[in-house]
Protein backbone atom coordinates (compact mmCIF):
# COMPACT_ATOMS: atom_id res chain seq x y z
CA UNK A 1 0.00 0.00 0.00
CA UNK A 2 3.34 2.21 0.93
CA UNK A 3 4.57 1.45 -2.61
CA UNK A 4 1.12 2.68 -4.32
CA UNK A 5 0.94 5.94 -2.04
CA UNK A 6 4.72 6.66 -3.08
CA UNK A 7 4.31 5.94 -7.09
CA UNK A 8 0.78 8.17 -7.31
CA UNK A 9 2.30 10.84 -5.39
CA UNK A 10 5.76 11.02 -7.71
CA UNK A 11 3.00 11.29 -10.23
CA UNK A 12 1.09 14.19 -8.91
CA UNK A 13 4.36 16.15 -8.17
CA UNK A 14 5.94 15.70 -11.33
CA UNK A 15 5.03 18.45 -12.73
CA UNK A 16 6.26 20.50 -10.09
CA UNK A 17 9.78 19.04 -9.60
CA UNK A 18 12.71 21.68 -9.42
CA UNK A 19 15.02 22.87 -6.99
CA UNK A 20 13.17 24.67 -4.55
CA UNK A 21 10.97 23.55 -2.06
CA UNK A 22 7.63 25.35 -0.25
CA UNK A 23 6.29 24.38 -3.99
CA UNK A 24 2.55 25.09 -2.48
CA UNK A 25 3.33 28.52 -2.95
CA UNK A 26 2.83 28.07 -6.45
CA UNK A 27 -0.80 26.97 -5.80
CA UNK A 28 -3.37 29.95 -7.99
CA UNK A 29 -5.12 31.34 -5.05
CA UNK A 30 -8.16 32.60 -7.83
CA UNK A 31 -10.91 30.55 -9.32
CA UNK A 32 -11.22 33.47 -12.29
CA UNK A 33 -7.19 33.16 -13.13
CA UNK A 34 -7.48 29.02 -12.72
CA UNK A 35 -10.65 28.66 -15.31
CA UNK A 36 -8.45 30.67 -17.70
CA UNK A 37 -5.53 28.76 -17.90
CA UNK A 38 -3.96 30.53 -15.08
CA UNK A 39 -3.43 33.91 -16.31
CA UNK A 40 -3.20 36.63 -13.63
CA UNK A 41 -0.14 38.86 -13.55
CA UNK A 42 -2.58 41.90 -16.25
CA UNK A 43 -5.90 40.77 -14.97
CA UNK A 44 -6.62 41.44 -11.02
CA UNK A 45 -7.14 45.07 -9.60
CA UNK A 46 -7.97 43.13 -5.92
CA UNK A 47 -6.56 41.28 -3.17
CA UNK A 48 -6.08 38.21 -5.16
CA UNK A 49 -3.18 41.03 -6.85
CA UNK A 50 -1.30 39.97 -3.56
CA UNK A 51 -0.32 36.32 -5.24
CA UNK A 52 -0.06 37.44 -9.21
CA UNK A 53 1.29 40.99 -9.08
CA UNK A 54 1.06 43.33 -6.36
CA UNK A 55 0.58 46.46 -8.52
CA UNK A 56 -2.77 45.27 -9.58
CA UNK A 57 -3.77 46.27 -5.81
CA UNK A 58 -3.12 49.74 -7.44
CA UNK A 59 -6.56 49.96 -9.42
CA UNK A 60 -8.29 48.96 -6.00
CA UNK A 61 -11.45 51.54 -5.09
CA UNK A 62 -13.52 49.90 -2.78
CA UNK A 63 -13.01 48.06 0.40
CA UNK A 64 -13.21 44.30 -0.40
CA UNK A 65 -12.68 40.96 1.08
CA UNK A 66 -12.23 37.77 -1.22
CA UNK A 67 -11.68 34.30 -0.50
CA UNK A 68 -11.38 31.25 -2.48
CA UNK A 69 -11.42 27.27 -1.66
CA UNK A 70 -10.22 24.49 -3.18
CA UNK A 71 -9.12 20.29 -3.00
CA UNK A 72 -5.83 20.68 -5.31
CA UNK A 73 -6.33 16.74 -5.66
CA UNK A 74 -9.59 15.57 -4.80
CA UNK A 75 -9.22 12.07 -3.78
CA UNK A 76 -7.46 13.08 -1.14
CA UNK A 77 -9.98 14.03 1.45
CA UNK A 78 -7.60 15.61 3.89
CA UNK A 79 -5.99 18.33 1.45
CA UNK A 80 -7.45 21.65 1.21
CA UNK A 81 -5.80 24.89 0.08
CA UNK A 82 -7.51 28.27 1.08
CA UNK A 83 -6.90 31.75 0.13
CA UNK A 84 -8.14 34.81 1.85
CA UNK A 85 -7.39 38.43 1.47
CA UNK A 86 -8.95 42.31 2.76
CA UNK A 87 -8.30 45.29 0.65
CA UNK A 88 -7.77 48.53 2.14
CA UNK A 89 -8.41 51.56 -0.35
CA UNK A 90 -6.56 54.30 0.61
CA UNK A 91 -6.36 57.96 -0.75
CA UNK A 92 -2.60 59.39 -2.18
CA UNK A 93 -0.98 57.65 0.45
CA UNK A 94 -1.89 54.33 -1.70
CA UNK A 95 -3.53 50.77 -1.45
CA UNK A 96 -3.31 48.24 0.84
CA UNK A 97 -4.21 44.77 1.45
CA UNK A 98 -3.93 41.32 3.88
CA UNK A 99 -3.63 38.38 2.69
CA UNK A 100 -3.65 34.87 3.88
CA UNK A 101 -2.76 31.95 1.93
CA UNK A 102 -2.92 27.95 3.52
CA UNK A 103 -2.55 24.81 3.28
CA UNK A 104 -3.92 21.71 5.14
CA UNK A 105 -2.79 18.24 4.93
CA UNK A 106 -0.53 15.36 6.14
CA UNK A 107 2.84 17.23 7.06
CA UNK A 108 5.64 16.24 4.97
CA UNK A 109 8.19 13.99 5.82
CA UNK A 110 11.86 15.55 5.58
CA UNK A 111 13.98 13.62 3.03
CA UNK A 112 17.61 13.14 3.36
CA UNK A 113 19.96 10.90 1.38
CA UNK A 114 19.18 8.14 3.65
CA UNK A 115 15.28 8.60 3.68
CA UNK A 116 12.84 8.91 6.12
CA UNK A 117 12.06 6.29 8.25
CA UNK A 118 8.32 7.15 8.03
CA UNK A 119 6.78 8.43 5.06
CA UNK A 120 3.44 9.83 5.79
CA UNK A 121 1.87 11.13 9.17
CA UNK A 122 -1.11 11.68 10.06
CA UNK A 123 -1.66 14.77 12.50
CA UNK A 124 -4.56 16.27 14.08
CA UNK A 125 -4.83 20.05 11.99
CA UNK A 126 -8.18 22.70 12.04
CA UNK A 127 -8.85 26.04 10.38
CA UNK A 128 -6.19 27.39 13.26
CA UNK A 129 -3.71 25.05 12.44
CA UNK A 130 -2.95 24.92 9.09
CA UNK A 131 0.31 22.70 7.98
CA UNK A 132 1.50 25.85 6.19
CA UNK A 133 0.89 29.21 5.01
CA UNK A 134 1.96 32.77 4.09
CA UNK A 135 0.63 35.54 5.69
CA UNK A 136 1.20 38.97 3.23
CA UNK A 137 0.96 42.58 3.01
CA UNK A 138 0.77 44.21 0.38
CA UNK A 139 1.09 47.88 -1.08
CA UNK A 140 0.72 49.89 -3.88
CA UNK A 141 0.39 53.37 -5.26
CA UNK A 142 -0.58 54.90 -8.88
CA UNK A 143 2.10 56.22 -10.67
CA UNK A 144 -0.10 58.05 -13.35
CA UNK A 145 -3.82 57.37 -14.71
CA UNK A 146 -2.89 53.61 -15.69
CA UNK A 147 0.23 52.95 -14.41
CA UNK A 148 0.21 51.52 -10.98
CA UNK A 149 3.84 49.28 -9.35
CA UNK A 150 3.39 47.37 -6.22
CA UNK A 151 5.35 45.88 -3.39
CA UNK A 152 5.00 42.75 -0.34
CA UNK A 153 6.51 41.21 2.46
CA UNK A 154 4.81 37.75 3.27
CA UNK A 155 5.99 35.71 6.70
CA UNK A 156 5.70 32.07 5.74
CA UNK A 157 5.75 29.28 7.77
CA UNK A 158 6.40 25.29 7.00
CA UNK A 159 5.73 22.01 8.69
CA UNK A 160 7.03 18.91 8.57
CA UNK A 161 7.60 15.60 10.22
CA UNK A 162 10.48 15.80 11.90
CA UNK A 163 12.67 11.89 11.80
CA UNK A 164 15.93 12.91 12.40
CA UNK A 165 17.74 14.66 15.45
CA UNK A 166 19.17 17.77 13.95
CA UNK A 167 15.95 18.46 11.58
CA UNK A 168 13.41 21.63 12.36
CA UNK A 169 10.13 20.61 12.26
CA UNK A 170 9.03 24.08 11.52
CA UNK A 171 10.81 26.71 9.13
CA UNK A 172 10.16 30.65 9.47
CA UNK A 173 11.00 32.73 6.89
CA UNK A 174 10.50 36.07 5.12
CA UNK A 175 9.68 36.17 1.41
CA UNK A 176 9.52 39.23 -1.03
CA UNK A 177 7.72 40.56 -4.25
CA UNK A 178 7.09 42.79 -6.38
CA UNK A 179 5.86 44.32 -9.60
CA UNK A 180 4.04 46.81 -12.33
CA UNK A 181 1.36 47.21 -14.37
CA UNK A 182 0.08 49.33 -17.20
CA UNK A 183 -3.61 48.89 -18.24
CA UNK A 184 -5.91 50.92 -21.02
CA UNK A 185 -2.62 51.51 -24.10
CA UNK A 186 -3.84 51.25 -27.34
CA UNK A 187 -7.02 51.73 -26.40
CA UNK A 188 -8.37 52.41 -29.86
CA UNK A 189 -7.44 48.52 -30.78
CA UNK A 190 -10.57 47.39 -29.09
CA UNK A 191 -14.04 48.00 -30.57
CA UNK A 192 -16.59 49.75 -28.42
CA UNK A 193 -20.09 50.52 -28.58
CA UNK A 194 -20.84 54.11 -28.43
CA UNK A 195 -22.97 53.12 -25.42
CA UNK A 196 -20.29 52.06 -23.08
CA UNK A 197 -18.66 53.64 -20.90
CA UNK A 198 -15.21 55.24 -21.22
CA UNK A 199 -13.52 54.21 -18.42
CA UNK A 200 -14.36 50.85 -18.72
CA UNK A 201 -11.08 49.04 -19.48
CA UNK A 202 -9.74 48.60 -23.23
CA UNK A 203 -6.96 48.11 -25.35
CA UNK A 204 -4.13 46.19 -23.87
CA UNK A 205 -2.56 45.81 -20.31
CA UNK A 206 1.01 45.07 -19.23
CA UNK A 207 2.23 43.58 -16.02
CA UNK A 208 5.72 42.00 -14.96
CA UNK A 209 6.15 40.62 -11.90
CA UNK A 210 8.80 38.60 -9.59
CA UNK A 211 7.29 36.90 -6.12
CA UNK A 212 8.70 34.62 -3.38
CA UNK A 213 12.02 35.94 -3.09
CA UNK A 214 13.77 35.37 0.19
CA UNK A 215 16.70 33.26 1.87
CA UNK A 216 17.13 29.36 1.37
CA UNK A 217 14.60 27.08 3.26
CA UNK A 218 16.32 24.84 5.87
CA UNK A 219 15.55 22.18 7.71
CA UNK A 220 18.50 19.84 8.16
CA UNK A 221 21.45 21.72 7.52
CA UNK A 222 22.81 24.18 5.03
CA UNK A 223 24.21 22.03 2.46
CA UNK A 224 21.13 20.82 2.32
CA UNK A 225 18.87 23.94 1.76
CA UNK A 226 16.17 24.60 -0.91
CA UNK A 227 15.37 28.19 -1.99
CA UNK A 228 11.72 29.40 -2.28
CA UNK A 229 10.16 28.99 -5.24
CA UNK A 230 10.95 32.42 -6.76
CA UNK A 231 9.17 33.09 -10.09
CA UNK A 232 9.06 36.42 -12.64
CA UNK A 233 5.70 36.75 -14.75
CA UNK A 234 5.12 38.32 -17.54
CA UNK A 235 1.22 39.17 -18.65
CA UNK A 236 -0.66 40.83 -21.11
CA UNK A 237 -4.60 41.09 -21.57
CA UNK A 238 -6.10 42.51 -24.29
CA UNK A 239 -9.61 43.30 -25.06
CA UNK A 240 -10.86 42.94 -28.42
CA UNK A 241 -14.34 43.97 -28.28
CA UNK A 242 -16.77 46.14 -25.29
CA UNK A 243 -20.78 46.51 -26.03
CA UNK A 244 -23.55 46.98 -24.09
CA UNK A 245 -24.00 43.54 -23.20
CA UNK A 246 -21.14 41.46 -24.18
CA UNK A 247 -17.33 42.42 -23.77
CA UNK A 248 -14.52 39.58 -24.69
CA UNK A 249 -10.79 39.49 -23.42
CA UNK A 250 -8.18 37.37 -23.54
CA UNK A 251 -5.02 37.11 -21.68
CA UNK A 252 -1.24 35.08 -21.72
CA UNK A 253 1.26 34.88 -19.05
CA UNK A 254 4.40 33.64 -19.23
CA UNK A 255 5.88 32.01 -16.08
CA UNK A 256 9.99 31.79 -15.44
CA UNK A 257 10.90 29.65 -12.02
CA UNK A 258 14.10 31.05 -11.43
CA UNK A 259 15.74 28.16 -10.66
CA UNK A 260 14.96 26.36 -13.05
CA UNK A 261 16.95 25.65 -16.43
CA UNK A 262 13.81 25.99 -18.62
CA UNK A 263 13.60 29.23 -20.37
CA UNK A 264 9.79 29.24 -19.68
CA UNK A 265 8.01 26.81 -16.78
CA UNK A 266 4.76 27.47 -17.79
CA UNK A 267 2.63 29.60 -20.70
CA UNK A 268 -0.59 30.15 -19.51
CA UNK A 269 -3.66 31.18 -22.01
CA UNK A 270 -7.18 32.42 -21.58
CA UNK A 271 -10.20 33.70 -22.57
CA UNK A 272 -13.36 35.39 -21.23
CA UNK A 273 -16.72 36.42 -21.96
CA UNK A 274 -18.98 38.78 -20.38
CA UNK A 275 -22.54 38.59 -20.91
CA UNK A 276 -25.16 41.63 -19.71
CA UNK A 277 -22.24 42.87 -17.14
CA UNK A 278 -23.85 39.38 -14.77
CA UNK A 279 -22.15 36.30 -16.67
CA UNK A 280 -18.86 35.87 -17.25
CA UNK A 281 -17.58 32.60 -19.34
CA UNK A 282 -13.89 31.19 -19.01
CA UNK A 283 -11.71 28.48 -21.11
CA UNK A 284 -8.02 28.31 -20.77
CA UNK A 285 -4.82 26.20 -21.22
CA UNK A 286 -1.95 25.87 -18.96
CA UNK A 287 1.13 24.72 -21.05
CA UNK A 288 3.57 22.86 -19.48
CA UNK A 289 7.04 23.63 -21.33
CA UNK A 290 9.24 21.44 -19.32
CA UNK A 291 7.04 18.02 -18.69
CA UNK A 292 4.02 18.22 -21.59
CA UNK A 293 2.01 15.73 -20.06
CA UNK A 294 1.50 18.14 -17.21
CA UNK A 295 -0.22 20.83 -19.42
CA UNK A 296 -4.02 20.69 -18.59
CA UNK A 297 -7.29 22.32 -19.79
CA UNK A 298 -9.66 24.53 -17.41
CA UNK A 299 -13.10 25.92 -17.79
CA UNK A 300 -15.51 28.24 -15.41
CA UNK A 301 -18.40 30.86 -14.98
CA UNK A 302 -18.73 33.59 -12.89
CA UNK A 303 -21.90 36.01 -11.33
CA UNK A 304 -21.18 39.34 -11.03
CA UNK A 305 -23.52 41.40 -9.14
CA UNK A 306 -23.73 45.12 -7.75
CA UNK A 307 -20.94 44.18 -4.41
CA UNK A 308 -20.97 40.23 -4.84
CA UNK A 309 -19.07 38.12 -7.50
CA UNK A 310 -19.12 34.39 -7.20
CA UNK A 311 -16.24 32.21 -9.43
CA UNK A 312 -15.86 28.45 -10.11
CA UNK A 313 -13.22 26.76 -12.37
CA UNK A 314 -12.76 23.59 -13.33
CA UNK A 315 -9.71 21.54 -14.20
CA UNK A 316 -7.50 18.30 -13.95
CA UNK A 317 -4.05 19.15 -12.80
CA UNK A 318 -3.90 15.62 -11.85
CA UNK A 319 -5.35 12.56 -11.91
CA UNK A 320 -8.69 13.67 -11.24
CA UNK A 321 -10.28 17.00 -12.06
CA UNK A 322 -10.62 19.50 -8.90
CA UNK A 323 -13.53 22.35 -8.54
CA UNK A 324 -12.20 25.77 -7.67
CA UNK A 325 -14.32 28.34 -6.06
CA UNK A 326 -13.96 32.37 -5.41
CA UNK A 327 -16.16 34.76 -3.61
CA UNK A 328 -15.76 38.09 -3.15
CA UNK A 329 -17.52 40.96 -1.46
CA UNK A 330 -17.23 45.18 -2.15
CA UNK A 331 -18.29 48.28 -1.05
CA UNK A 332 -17.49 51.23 -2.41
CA UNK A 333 -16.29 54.10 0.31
């Protein structure tokens, strides 16, 4: 039974396989970015901005609190990752947000070149006691009309089972981002309606981003450290079309681990639809350019309502597809 655990969960983490460790980190936080392919690092003005590029948080104008839920592999009952984040509008002095970002499971066992002597624990965790997360604030401030850059400091914390004398069983650590975005150039490349609004968004946005930066992870010694899993994105979203009751967009990222050998880890693509300013259609693809049978398809909907908007995606990152869910709540202030 040991054996079967072992061989289907070298199968799950294949795809994420590289030199750094923490690799929950990488876990999409938003239900919108996962049922198009991933995208993110153009596409959030919110607190889900914390995860994908801080100097989204720029566009922010209403106080806000979002959360999303998911089972990253379904058939295992005992997994959940949660995301939860409050936006803080501010005035000149800039944007602000909390975020909280966990994960509950089994806590790893440590590996070492002679192994473990146990290879899965099972431990008693709650809503308090999450096996790890990463606890963030974020800022950001408006350079000019559409150009916003973005900054956060995250205190991260990681469990696991400790089997030998000289390991930690928990790691503390301070991680790093940060990043810019331009939204609304070329504005006359999109088609509007001379019914909509002007200062709805159009034309193309930029955003570049680099997250998780910080010291080596240790838990044994320091030969034997792992850095975070630092990444740089690179997004664009561009809106072809805004009318009265239908707007489309679509949207690539391109996602660099830095340590890595791959020139790109991931390209991420997407699409959505929005339907009487309510419905909101997603499809997109998550390329794999390292391991290609770790590329996957994903699909959602969202509601968007007056200070409620409700997301669900859909994909199969691994053997089984997962659902993905996002709430959040505004008000304006």
């Amino acid at each position: 039974m040991r054996c079967v655990f072992l061989a289907l969960m070298i199968f799950i983490t294949s795809g994420y396989a590289q030199q750094s460790t923490a690799r929950f980190l990488l876990w999409q936080p938003s239900a919108r970015s996962m049922a198009m392919g991933g995208v993110g690092t153009a596409l959030h003005e919110n607190g889900f901005s914390a995860y994908y590029n801080p100097a989204g948080l720029g566009f922010a104008n209403s106080l806000q609190l979002d959360g999303s839920f998911t089972r990253p592999y379904s058939f295992f009952e005992n997994m959940t990752h949660f995301y939860s984040s409050l936006v803080l509008p501010g005035t000149n002095l800039g944007v602000f947000a909390l975020s909280f970002n966990a994960i509950w499971k089994d806590i790893d066992a440590v590996c070492s070149e002679v192994g473990p002597d146990v290879f899965r624990i099972d431990d008693d965790l709650s809503w308090s006691n999450p096996t790890h997360f990463d606890a963030k604030l974020t800022y950001a401030l408006l350079l000019s009309k559409n150009v916003t850059m973005g900054m956060n400091v995250s205190f991260f914390k990681m469990n696991t089972t400790k089997v030998f004398i000289n390991e930690r069983d928990t790691f503390f650590n301070l991680l790093f981002g940060c990043g810019i975005l331009a939204k609304n150039l070329f504005s006359n490349l999109t088609y509007r309606d001379g019914r909509v609004n002007k200062n709805v968004n159009s034309g193309i946005s930029l955003g570049c981003a680099v997250l998780n930066a910080g010291q080596k992870i240790i838990f044994i010694d320091a030969q034997q450290a792992d850095p975070p899993p630092t990444y740089m994105m690179l997004g664009c979203t561009y809106t072809p079309v805004i009318m009265e009751n239908f707007s489309w967009l679509v949207a690539a990222d391109f996602e660099k681990q830095l340590f890595e050998s791959s020139v790109f880890d991931y390209v991420h693509f997407g699409t959505e639809a929005r339907l009487f300013d309510i419905i909101n259609l997603r499809t997109g693809y998550a390329l794999d350019t390292y391991e290609s049978q770790t590329s996957y398809a994903t699909y959602g909907f969202g509601l968007c309502l007056f200070f409620f908007d409700l997301n669900v995606a859909r994909y199969n990152r691994s053997l089984l597809p997962a659902w993905h869910f996002e709430a959040s709540v505004k008000m304006e202030i």
